[in-house]
N, C-alpha and C. Protein backbone atom coordinates (compact mmCIF):
# COMPACT_ATOMS: atom_id res chain seq x y z
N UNK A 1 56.73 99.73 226.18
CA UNK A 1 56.84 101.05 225.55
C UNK A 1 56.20 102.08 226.48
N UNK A 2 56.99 103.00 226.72
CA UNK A 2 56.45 104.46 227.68
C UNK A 2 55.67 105.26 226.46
N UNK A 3 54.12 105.48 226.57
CA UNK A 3 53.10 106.47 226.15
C UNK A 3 52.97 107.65 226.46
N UNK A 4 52.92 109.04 225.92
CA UNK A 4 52.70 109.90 226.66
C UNK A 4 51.29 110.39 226.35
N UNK A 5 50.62 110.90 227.06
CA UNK A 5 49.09 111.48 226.68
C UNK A 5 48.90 112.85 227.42
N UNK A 6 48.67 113.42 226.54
CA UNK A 6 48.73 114.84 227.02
C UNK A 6 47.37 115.29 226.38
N UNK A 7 46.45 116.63 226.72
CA UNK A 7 45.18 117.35 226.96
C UNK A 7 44.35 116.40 227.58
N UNK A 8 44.58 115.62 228.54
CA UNK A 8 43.97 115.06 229.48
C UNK A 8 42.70 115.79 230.52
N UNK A 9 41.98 115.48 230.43
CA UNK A 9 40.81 116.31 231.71
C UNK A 9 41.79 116.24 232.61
N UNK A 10 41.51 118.01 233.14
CA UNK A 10 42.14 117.54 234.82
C UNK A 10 41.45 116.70 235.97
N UNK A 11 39.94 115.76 235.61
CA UNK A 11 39.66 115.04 236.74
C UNK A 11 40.09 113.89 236.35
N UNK A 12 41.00 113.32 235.12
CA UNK A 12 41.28 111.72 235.44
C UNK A 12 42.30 111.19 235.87
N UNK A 13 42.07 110.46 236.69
CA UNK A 13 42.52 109.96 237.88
C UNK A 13 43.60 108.81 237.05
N UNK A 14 44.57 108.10 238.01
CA UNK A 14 45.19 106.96 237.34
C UNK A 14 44.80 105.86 236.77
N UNK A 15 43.93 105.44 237.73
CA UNK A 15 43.17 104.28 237.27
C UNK A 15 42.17 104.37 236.37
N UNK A 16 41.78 105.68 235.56
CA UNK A 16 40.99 105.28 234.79
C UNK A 16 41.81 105.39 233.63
N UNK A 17 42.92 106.31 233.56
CA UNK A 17 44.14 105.88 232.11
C UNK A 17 44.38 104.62 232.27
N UNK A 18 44.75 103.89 233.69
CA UNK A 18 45.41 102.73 233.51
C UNK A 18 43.88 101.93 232.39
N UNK A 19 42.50 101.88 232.97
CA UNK A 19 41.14 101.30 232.63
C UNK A 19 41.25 101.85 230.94
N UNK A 20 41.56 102.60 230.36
CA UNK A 20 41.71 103.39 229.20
C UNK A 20 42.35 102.61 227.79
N UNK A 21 43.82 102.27 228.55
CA UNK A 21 44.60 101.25 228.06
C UNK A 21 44.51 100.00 228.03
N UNK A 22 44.21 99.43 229.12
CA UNK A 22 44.34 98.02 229.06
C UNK A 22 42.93 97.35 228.38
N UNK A 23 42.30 98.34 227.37
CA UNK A 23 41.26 97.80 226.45
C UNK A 23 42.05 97.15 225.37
N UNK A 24 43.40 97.76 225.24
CA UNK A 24 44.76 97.43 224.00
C UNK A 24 45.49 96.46 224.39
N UNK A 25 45.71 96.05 225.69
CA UNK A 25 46.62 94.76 226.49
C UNK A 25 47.00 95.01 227.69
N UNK A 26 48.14 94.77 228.21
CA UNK A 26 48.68 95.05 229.49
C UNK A 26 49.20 95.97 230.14
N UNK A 27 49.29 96.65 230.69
CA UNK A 27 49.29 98.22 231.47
C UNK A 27 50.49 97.72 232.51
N UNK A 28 51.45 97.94 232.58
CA UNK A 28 52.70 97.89 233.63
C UNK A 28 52.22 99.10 234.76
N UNK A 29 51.91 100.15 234.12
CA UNK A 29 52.07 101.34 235.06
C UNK A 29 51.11 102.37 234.61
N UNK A 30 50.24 103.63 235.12
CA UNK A 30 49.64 104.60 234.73
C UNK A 30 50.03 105.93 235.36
N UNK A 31 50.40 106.76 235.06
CA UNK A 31 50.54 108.43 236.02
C UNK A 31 50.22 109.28 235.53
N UNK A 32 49.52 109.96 235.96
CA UNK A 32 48.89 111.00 235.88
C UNK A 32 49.77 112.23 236.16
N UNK A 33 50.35 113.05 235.74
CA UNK A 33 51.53 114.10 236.96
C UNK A 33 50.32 115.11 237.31
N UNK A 34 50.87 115.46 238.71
CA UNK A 34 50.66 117.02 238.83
C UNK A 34 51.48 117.51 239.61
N UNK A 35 50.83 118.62 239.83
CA UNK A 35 51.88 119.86 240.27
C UNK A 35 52.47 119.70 241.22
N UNK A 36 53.57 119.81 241.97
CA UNK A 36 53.99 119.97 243.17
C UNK A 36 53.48 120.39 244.35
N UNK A 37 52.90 121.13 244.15
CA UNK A 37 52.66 122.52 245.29
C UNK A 37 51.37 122.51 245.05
N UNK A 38 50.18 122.30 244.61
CA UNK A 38 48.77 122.08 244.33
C UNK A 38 48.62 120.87 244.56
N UNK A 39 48.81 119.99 243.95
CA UNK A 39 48.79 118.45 244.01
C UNK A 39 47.25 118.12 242.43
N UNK A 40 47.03 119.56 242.02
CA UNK A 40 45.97 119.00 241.12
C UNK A 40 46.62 118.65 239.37
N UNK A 41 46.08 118.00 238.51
CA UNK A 41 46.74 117.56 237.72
C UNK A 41 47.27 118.40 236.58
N UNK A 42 47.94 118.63 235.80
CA UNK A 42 49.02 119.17 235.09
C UNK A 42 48.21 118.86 233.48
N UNK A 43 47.66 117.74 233.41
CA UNK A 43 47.15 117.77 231.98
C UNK A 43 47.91 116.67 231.06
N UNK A 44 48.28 116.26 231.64
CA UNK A 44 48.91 114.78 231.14
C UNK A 44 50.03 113.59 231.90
N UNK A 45 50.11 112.76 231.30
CA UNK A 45 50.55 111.35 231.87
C UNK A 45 50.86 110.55 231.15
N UNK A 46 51.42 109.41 231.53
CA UNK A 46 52.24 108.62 231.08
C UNK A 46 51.87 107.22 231.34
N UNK A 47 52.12 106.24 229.96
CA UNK A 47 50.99 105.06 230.29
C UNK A 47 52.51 103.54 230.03
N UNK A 48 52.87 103.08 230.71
CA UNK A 48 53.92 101.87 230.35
C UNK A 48 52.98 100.71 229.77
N UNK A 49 53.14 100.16 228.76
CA UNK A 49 52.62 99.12 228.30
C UNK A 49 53.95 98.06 227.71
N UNK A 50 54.03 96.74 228.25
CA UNK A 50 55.37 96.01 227.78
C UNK A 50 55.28 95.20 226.40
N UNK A 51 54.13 95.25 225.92
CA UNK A 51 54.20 94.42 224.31
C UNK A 51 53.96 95.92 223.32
N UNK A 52 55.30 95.82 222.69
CA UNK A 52 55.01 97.42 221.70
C UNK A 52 53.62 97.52 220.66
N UNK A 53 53.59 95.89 220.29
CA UNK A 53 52.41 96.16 219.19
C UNK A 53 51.23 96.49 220.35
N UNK A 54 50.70 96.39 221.12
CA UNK A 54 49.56 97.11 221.84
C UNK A 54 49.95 98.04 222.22
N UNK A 55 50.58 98.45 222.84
CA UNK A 55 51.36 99.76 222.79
C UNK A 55 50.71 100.80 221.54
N UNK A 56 51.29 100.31 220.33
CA UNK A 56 51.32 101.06 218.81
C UNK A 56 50.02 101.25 218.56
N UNK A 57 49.10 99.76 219.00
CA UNK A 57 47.87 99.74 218.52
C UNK A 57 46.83 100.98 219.77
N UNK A 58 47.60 101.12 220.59
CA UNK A 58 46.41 102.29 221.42
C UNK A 58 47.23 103.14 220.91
N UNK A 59 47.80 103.92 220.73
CA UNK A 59 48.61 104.89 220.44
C UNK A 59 47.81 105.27 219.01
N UNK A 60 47.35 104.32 218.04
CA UNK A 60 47.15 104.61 216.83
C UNK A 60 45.74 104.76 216.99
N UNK A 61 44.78 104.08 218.17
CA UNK A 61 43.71 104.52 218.62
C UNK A 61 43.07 105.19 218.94
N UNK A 62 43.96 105.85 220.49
CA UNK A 62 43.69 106.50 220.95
C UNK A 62 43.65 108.12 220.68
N UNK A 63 45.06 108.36 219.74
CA UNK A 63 45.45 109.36 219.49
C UNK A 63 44.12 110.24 218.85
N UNK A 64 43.71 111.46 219.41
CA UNK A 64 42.99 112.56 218.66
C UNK A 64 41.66 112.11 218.91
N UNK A 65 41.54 111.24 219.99
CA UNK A 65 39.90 110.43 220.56
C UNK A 65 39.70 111.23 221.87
N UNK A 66 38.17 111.31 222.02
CA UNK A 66 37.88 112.26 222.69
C UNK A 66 37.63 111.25 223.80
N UNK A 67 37.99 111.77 225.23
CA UNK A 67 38.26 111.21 226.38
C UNK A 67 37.73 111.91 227.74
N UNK A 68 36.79 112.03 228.24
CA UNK A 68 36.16 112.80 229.29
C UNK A 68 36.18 114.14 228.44
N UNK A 69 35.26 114.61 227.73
CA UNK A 69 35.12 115.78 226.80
C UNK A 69 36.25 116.20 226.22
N UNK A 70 37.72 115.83 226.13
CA UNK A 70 38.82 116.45 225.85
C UNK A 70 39.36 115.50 225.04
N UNK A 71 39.94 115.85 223.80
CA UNK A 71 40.45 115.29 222.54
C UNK A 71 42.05 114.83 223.31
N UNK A 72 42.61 113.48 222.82
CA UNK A 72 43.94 113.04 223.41
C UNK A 72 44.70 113.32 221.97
N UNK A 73 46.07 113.76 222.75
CA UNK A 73 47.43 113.45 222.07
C UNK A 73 48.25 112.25 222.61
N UNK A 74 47.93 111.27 221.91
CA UNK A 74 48.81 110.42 222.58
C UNK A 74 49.99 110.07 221.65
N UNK A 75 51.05 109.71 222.12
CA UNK A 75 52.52 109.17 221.23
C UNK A 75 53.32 108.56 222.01
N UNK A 76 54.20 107.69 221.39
CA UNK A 76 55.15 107.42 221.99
C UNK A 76 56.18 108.57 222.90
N UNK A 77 56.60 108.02 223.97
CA UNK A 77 57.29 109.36 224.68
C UNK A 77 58.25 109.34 224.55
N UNK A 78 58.97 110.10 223.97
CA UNK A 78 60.49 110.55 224.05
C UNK A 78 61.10 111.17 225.21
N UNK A 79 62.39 110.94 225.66
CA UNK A 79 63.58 111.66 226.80
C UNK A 79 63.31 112.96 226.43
N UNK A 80 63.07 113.33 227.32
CA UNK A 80 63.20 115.07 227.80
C UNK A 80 64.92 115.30 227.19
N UNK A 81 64.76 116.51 226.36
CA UNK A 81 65.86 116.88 226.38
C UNK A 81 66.60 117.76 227.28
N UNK A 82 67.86 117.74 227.41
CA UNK A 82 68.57 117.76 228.77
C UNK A 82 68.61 119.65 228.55
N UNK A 83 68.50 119.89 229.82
CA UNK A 83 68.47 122.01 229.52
C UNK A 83 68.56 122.20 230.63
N UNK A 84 68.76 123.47 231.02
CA UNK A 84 69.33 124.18 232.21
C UNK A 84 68.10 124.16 233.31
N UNK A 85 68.38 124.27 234.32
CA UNK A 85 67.26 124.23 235.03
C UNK A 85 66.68 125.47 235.83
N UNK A 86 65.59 125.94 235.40
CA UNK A 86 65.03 126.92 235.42
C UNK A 86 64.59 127.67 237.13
N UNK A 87 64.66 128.48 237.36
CA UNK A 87 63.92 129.23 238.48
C UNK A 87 63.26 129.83 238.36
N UNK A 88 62.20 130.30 239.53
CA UNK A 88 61.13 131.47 239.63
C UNK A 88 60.45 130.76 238.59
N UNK A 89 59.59 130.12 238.67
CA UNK A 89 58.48 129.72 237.83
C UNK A 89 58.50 129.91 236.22
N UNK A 90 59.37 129.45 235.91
CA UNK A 90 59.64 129.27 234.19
C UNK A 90 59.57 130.51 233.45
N UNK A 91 59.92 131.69 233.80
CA UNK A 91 60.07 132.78 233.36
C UNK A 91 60.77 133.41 233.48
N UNK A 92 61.87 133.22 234.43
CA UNK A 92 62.64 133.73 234.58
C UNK A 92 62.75 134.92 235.99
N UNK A 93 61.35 134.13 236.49
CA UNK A 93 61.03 135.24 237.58
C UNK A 93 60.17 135.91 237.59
N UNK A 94 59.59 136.69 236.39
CA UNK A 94 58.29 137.32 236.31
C UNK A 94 58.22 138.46 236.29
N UNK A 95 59.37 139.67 236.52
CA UNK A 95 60.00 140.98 236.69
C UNK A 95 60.76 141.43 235.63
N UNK A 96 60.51 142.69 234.85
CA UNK A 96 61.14 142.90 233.44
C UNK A 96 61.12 141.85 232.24
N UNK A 97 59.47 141.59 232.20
CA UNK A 97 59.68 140.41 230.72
C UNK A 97 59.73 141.41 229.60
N UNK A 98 59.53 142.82 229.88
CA UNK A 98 59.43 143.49 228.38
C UNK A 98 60.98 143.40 228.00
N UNK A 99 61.22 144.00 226.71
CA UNK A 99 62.41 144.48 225.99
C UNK A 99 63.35 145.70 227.01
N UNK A 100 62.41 146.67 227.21
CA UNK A 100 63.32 147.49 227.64
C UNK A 100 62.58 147.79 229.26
N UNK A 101 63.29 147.54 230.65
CA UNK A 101 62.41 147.60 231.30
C UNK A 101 61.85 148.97 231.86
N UNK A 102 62.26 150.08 231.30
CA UNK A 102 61.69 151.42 231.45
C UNK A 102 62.40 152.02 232.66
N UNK A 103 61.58 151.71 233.92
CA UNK A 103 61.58 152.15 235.20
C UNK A 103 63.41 152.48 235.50
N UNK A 104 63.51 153.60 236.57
CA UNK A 104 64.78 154.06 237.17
C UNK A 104 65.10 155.59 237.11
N UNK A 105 66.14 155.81 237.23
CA UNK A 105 66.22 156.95 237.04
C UNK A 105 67.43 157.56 236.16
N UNK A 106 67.38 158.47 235.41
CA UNK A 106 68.09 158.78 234.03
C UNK A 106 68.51 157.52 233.21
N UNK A 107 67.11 157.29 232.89
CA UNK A 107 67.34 155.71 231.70
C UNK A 107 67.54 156.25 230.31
N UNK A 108 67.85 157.47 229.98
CA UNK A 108 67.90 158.12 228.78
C UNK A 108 69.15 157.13 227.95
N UNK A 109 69.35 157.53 226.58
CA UNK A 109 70.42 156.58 225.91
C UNK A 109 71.64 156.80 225.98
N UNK A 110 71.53 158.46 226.69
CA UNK A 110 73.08 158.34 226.28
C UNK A 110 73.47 159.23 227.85
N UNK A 111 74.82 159.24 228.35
CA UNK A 111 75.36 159.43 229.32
C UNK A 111 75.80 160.27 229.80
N UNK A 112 75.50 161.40 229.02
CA UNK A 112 76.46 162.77 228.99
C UNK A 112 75.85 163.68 230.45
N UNK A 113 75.07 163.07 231.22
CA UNK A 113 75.01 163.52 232.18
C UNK A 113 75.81 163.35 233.52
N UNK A 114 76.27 162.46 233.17
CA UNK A 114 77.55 161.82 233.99
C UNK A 114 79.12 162.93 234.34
N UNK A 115 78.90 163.42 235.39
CA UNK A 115 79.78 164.26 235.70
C UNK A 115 80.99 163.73 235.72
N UNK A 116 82.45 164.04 235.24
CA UNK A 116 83.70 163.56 235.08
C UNK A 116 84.31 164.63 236.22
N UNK A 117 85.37 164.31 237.53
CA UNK A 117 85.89 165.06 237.59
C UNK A 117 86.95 165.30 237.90
């Protein structure tokens, strides 16, 4: 069963999730993610354990237990649901997040300044 654990301290390392889990049984795998471009950690990870009842039984443990000063969410992990893939740093870029973006010139509502000729 794939675990996910998320509000993780950003100092724990793999091996001590993997050390975390395998108090419940056998640990296939531990990761920690982080960022790409930093390389420091993201705030959660992912724990493979192959017998579900230990699996269930840290999951039912662990969950909402405080772990290097920081309370865990742990659950079973579900597939990412499938969505478009984003640019410019998950915002869309970061330029005009308001409603109306103001700036330019004759942003008034209506057009009648518009010479016809």
């Amino acid at each position: 069963m794939n675990i996910f654990i998320s509000n993780l301290n950003y100092s724990v390392v793999e091996s001590e999730l993997q050390a975390l889990f395998e108090n419940y049984g056998d640990v296939d795998s531990a990761k920690v993610i982080s960022d790409r471009e930093t390389g420091r950690s993201r705030g959660f990870g992912f724990v493979e354990m192959p017998n579900n009842e230990e699996a269930l039984k840290a999951i039912e443990e662990l969950n909402q237990k405080e772990f290097k000063q920081k309370v865990l969410n742990v659950s079973e992990a579900r597939p990412r649901e499938d969505r478009p893939r984003s640019f410019g740093g998950g915002n869309g870029g970061g330029y005009n997040r308001g409603g109306n973006s103001g700036g330019g010139y004759n942003r008034g509502g209506d057009n009648d300044r518009r010479r016809e000729w």
